[in-house]
N, C-alpha and C. Protein backbone atom coordinates (compact mmCIF):
# COMPACT_ATOMS: atom_id res chain seq x y z
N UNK A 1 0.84 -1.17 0.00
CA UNK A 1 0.00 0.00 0.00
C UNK A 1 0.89 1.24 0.00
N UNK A 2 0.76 2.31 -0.70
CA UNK A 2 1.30 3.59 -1.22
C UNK A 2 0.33 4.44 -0.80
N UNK A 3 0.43 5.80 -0.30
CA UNK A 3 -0.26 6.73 -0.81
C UNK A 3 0.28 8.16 -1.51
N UNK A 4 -0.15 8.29 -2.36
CA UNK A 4 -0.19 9.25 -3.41
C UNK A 4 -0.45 10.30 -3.43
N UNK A 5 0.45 11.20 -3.24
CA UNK A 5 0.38 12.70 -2.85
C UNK A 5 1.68 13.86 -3.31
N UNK A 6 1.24 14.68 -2.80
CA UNK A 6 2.44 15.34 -2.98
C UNK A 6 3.76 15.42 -2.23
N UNK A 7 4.99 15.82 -2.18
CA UNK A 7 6.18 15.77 -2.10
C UNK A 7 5.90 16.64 -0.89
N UNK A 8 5.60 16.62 0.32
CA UNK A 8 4.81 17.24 1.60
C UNK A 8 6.18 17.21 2.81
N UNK A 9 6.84 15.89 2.45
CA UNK A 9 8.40 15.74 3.55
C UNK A 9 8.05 14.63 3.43
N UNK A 10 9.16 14.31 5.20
CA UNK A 10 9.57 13.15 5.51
C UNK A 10 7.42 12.25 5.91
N UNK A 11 8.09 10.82 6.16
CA UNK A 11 6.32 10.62 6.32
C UNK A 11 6.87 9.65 6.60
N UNK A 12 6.01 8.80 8.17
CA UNK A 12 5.70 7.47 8.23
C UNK A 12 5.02 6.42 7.52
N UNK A 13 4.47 7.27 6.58
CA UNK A 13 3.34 6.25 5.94
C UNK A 13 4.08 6.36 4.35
N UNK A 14 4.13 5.30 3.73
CA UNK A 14 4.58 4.43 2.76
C UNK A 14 4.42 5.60 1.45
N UNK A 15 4.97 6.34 0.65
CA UNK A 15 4.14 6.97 -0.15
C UNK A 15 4.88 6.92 -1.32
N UNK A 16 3.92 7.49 -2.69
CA UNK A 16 4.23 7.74 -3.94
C UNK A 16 4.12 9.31 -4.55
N UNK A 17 5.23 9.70 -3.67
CA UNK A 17 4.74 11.24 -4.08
C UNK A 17 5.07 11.81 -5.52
N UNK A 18 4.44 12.53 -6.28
CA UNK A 18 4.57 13.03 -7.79
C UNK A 18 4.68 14.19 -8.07
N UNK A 19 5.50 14.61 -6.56
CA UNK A 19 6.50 16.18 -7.05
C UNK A 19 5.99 17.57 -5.66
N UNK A 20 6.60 18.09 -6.17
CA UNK A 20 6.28 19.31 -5.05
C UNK A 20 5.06 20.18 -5.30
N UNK A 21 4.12 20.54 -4.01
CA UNK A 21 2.54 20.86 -4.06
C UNK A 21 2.61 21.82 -4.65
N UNK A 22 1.51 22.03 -5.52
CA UNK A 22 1.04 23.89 -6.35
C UNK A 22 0.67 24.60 -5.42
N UNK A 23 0.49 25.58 -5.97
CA UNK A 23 -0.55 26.56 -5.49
C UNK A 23 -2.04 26.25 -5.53
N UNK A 24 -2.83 25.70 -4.28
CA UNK A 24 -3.93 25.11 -4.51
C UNK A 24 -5.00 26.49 -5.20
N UNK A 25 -4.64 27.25 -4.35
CA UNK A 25 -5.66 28.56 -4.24
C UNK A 25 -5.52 29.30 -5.11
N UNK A 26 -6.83 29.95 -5.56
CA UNK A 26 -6.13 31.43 -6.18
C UNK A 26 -6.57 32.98 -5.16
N UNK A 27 -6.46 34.01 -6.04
CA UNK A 27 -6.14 35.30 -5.00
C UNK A 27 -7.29 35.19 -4.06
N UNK A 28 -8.34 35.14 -4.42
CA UNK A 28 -9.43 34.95 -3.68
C UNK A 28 -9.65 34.02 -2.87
N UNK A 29 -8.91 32.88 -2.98
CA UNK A 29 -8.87 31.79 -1.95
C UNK A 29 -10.08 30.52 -2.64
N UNK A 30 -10.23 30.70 -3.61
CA UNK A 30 -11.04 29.21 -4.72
C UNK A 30 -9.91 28.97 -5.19
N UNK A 31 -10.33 27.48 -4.99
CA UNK A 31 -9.49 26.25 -5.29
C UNK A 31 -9.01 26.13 -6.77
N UNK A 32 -7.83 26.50 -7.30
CA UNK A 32 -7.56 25.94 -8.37
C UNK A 32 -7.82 25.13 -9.10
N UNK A 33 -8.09 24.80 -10.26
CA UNK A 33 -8.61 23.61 -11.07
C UNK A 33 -7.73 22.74 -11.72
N UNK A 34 -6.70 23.87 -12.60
CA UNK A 34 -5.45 23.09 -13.07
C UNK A 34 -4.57 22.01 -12.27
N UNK A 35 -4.50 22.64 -10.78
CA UNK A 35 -3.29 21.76 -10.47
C UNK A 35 -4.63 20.39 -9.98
N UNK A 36 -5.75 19.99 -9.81
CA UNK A 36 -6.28 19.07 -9.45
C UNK A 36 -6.65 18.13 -10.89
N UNK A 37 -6.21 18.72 -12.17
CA UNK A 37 -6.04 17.76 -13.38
C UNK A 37 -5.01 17.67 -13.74
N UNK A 38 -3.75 18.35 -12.92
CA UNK A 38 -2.43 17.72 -13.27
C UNK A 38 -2.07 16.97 -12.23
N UNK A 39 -3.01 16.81 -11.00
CA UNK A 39 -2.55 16.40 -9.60
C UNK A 39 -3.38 14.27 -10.12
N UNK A 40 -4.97 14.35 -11.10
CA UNK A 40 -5.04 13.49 -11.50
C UNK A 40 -4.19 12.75 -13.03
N UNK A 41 -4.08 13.27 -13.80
CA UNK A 41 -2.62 12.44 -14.24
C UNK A 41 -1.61 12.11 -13.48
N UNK A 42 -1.02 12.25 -12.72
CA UNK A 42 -0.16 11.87 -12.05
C UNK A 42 -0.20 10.69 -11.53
N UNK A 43 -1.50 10.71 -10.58
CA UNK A 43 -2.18 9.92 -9.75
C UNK A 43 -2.21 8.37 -10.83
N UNK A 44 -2.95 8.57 -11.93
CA UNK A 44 -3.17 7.78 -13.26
C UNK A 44 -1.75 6.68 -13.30
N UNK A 45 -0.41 7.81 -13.63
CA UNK A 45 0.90 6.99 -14.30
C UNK A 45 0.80 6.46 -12.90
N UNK A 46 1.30 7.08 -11.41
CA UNK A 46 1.53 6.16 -10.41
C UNK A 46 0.43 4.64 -10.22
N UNK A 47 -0.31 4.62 -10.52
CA UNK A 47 -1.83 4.30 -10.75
C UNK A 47 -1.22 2.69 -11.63
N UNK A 48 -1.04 3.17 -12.75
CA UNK A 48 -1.02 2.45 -13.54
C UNK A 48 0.41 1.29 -14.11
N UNK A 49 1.30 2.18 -13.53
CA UNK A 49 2.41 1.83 -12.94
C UNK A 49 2.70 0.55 -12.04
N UNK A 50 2.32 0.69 -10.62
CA UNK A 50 2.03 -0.23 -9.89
C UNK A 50 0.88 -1.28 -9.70
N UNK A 51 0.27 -1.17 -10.81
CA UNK A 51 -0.85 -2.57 -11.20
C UNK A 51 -1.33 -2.65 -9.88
N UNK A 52 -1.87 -1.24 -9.21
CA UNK A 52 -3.01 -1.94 -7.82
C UNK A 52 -3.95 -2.68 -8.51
N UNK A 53 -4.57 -2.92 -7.52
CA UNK A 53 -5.72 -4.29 -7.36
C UNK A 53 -7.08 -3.17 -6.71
N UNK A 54 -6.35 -2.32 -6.16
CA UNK A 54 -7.80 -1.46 -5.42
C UNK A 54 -7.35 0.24 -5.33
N UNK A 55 -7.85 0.67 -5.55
CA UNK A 55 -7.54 2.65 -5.46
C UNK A 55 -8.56 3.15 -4.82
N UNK A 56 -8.37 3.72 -3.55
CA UNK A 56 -9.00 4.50 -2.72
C UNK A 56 -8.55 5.99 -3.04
N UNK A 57 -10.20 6.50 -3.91
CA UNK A 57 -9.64 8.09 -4.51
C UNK A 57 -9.99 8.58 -3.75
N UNK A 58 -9.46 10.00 -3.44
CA UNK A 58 -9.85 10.99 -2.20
C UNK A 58 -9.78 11.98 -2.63
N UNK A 59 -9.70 13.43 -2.06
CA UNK A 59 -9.28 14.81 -2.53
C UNK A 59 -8.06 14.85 -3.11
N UNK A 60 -8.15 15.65 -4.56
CA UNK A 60 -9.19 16.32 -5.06
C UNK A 60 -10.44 15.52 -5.92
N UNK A 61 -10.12 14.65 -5.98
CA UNK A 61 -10.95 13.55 -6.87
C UNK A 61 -11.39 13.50 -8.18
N UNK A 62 -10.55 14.28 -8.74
CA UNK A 62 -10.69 14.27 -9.94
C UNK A 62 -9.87 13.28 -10.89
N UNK A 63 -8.78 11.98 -9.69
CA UNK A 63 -8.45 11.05 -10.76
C UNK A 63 -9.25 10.20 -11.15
N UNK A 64 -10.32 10.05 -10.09
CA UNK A 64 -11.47 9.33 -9.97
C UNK A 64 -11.94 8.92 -11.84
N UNK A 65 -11.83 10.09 -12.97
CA UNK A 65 -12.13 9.86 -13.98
C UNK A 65 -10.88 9.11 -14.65
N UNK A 66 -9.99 8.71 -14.13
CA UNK A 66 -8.73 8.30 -15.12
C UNK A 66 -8.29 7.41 -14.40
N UNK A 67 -8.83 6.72 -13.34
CA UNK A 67 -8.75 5.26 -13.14
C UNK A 67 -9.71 4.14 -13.46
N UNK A 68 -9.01 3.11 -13.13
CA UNK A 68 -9.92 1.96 -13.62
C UNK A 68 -11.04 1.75 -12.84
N UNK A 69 -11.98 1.93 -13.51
CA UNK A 69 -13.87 2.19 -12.81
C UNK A 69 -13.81 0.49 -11.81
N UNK A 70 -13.67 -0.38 -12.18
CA UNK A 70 -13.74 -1.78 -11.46
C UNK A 70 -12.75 -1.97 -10.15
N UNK A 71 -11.26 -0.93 -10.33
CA UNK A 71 -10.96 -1.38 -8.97
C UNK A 71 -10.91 0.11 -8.32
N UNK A 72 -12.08 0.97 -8.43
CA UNK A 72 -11.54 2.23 -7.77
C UNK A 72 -12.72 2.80 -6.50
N UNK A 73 -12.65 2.76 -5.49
CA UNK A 73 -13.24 3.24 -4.61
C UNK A 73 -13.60 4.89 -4.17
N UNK A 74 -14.45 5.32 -4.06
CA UNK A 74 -14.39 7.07 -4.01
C UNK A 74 -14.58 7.25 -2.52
N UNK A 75 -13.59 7.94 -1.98
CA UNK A 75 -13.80 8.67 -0.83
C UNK A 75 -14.53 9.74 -0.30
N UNK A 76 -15.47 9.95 -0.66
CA UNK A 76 -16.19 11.26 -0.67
C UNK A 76 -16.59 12.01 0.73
N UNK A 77 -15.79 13.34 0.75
CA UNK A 77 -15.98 13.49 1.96
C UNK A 77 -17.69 14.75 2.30
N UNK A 78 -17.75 15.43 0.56
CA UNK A 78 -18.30 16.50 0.74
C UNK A 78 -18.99 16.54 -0.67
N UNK A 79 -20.48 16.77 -1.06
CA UNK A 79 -20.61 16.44 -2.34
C UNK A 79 -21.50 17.86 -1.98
N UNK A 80 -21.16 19.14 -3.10
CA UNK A 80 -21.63 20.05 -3.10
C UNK A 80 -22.64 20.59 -4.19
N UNK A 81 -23.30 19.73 -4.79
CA UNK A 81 -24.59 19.97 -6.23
C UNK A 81 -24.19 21.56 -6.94
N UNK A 82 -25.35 22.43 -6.65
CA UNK A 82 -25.93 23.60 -6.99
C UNK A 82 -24.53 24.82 -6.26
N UNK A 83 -24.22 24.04 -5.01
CA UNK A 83 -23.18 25.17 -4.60
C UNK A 83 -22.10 25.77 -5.67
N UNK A 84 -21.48 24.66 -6.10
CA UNK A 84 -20.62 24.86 -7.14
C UNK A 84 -20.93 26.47 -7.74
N UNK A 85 -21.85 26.38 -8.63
CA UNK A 85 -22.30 27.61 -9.46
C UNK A 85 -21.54 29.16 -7.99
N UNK A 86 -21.82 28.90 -6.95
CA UNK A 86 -22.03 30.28 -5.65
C UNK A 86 -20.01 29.94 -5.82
N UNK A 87 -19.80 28.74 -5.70
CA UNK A 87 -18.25 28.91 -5.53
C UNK A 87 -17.73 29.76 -6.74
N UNK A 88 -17.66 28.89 -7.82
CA UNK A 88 -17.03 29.24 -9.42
C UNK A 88 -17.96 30.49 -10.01
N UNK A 89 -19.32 30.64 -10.10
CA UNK A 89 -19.78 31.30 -11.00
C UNK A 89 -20.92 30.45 -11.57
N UNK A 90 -21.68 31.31 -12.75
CA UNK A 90 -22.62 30.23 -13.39
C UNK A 90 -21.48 29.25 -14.09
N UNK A 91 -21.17 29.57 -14.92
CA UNK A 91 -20.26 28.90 -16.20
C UNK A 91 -19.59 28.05 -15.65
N UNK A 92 -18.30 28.20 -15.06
CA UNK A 92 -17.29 27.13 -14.41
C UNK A 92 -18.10 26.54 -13.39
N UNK A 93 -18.93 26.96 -12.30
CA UNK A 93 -19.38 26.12 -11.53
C UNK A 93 -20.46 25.00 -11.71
N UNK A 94 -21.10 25.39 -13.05
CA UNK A 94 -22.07 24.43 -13.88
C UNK A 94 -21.70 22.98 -14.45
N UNK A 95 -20.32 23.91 -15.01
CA UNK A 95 -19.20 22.87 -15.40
C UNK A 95 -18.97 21.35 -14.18
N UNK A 96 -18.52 22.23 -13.13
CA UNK A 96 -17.46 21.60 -11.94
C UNK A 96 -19.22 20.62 -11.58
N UNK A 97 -20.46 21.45 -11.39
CA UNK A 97 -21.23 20.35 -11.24
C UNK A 97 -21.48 19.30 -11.69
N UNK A 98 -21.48 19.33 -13.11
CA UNK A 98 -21.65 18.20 -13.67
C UNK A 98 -20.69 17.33 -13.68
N UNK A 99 -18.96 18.13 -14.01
CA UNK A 99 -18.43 16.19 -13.28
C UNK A 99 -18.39 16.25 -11.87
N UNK A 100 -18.85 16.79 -11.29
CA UNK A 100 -18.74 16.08 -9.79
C UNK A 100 -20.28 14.77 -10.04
N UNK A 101 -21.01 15.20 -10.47
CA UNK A 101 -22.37 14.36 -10.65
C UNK A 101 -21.82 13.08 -11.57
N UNK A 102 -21.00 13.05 -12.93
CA UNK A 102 -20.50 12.06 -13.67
C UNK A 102 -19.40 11.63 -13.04
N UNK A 103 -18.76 12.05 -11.52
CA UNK A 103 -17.26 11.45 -11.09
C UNK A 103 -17.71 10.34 -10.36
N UNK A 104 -19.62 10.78 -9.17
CA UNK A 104 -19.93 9.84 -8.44
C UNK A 104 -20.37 8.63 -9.64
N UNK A 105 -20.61 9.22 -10.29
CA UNK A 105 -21.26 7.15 -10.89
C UNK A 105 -20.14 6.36 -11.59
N UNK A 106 -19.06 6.91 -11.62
CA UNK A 106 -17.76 6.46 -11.94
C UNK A 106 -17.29 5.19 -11.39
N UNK A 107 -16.95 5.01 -10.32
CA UNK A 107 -16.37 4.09 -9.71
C UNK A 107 -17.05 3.08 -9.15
N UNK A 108 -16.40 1.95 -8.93
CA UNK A 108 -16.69 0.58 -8.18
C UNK A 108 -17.48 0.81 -7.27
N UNK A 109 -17.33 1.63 -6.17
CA UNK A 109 -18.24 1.91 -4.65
C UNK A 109 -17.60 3.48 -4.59
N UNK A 110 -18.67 4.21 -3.93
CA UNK A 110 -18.59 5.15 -3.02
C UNK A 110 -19.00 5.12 -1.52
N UNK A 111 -17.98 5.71 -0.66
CA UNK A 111 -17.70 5.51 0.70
C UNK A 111 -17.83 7.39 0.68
N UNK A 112 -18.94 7.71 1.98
CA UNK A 112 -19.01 8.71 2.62
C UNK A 112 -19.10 8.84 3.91
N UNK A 113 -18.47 10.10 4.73
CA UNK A 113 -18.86 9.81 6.17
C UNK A 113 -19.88 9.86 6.99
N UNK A 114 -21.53 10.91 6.40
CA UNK A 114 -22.34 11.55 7.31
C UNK A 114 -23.60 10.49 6.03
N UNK A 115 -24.42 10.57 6.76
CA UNK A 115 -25.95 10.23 6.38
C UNK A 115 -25.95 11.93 5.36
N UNK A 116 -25.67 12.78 6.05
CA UNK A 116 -26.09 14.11 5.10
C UNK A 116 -25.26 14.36 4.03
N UNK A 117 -24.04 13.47 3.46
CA UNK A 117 -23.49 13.50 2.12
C UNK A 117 -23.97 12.54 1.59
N UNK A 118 -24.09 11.29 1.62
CA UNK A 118 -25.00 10.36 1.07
C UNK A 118 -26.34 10.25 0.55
N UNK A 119 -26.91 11.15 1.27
CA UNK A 119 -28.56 11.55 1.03
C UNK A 119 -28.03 12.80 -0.38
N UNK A 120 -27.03 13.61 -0.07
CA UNK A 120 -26.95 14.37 -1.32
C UNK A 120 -26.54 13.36 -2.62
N UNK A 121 -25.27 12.56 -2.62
CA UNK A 121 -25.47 11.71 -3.62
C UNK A 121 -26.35 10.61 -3.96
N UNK A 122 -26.99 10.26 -3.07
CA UNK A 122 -28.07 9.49 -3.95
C UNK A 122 -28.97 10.18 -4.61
N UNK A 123 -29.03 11.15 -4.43
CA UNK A 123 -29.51 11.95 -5.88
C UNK A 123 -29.14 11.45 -7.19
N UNK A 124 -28.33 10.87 -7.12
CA UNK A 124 -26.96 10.56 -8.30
C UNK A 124 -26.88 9.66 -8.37
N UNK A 125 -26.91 8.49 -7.42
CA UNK A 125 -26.25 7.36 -7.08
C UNK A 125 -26.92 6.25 -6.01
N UNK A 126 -27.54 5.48 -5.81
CA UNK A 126 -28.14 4.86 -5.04
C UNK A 126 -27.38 4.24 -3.73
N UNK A 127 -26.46 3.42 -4.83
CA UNK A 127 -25.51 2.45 -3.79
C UNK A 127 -24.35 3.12 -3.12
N UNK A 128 -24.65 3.92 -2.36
CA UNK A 128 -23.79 4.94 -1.46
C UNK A 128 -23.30 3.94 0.01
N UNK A 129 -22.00 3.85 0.35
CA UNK A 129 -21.55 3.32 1.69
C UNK A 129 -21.40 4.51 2.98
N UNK A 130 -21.92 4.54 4.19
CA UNK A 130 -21.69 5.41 4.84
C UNK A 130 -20.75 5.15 5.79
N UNK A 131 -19.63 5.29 5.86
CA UNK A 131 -18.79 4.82 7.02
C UNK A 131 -18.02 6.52 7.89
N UNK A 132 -18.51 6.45 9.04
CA UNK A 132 -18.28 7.68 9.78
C UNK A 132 -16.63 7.75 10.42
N UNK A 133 -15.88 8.66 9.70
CA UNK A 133 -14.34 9.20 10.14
C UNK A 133 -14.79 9.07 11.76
N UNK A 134 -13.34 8.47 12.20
CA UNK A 134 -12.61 8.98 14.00
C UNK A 134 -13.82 8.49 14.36
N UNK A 135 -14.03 8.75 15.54
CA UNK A 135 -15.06 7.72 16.72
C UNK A 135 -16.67 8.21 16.58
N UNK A 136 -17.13 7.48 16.95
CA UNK A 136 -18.58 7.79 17.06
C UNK A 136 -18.85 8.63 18.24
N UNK A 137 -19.79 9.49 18.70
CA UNK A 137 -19.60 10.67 19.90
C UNK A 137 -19.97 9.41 21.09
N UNK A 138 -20.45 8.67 20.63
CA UNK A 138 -20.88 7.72 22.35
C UNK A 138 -19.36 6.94 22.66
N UNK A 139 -18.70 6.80 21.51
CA UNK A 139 -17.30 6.27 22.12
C UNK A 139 -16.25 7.46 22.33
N UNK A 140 -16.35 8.44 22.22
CA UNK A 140 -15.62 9.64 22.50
C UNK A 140 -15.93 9.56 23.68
N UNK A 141 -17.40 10.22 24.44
CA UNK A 141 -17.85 10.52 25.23
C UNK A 141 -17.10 9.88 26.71
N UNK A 142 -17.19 8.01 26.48
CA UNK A 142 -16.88 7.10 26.97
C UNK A 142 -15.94 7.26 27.17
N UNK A 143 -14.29 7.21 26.37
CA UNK A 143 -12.97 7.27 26.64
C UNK A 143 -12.75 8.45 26.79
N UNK A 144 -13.49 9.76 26.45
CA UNK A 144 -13.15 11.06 27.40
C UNK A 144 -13.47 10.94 28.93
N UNK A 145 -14.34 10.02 29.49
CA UNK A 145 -14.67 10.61 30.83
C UNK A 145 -13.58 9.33 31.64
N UNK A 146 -13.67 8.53 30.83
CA UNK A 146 -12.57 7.58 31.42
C UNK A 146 -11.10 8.39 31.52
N UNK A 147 -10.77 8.62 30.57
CA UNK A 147 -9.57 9.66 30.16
C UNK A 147 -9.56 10.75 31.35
N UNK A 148 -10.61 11.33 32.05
CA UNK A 148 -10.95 12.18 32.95
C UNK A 148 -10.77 11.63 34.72
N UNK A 149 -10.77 10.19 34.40
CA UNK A 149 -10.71 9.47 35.95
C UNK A 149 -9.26 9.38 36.32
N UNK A 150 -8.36 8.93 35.15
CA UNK A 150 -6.89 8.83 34.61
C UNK A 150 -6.60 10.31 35.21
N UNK A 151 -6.85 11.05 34.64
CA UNK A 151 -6.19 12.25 34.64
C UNK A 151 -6.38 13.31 36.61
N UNK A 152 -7.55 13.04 36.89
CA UNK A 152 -7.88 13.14 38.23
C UNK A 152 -6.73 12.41 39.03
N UNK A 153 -6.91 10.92 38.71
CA UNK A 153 -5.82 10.01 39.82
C UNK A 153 -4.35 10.63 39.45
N UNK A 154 -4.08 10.77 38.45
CA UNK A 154 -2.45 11.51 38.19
C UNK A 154 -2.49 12.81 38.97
N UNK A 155 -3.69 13.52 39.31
CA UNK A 155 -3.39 15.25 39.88
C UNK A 155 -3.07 14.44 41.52
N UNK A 156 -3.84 13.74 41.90
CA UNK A 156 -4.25 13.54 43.09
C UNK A 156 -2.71 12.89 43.57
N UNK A 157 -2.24 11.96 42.75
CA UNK A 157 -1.06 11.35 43.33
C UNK A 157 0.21 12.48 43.49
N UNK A 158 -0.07 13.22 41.99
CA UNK A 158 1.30 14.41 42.40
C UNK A 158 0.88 15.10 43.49
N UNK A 159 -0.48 15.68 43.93
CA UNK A 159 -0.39 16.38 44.83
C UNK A 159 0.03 15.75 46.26
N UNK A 160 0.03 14.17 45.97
CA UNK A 160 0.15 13.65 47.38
C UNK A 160 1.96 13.47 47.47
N UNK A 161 2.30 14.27 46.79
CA UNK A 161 4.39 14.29 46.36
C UNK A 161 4.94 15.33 47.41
């Protein structure tokens, strides 16, 4: 397993980086477009290169169109319809809607984190997976107050120093 990114530094985790990051932004602070279709070619040769068996696409997701539809999984963290147009404009953001709408029916499975991105792509897409990032709040809740008994007995013992 690789992951595929940019040239960011040193990293514990295994990677295939394909050069040093752009300029995501422009003056206004919207997301560049170019470097997220030169950021998916890249993705593609590394891609295609190492004969995976499975590709978990993520941000920016636009290799999502230039991998192989049968072994590619979409990470979707945020699926924005109609917004697009308020980000880009009518024109470019009309654009950016429609492949975001042709990127979800692209791939093998889509994986999202909230019930409220999933309900937006099944607009699009039926067979949506919902799997929720980091802990669920009842297991937070749980190992925070535990975490809180821990942290009490550590005050209590230094103060008994």
């Amino acid at each position: 397993m690789r992951y595929v990114t940019y040239s960011w530094g040193p990293s514990e985790v295994p990677l295939a980086p394909v050069g040093l990051p752009p300029r995501l932004y422009d003056e206004v602070g919207r997301r560049r477009l170019l470097p997220a279709l030169q950021f998916a070619l890249a993705v593609r040769r590394v891609v295609m290169k190492a004969v995976c068996r499975a590709v978990d696409a993520s941000v920016p997701y636009t290799e999502v169109f230039l991998l192989p539809r049968e072994r590619t999984v979409l990470a979707l963290h945020e699926f924005w319809g109609c917004r697009w147009r308020e980000y880009y404009g009518p024109i470019v953001g009309g654009a950016v809607r429609w492949a975001e709408r042709r990127m979800v029916l692209r791939p093998r499975a889509v994986v999202v984190p909230s019930r409220l991105t999933a309900e937006r792509v099944r607009r699009v897409r039926e067979d949506v997976y919902v799997i929720p990032f980091g802990l669920r709040l009842e297991d937070y809740l749980k190992y925070r107050v535990a975490g809180e008994g821990v942290r009490r007995r550590h005050r209590e013992q230094a103060g008994a120093l």
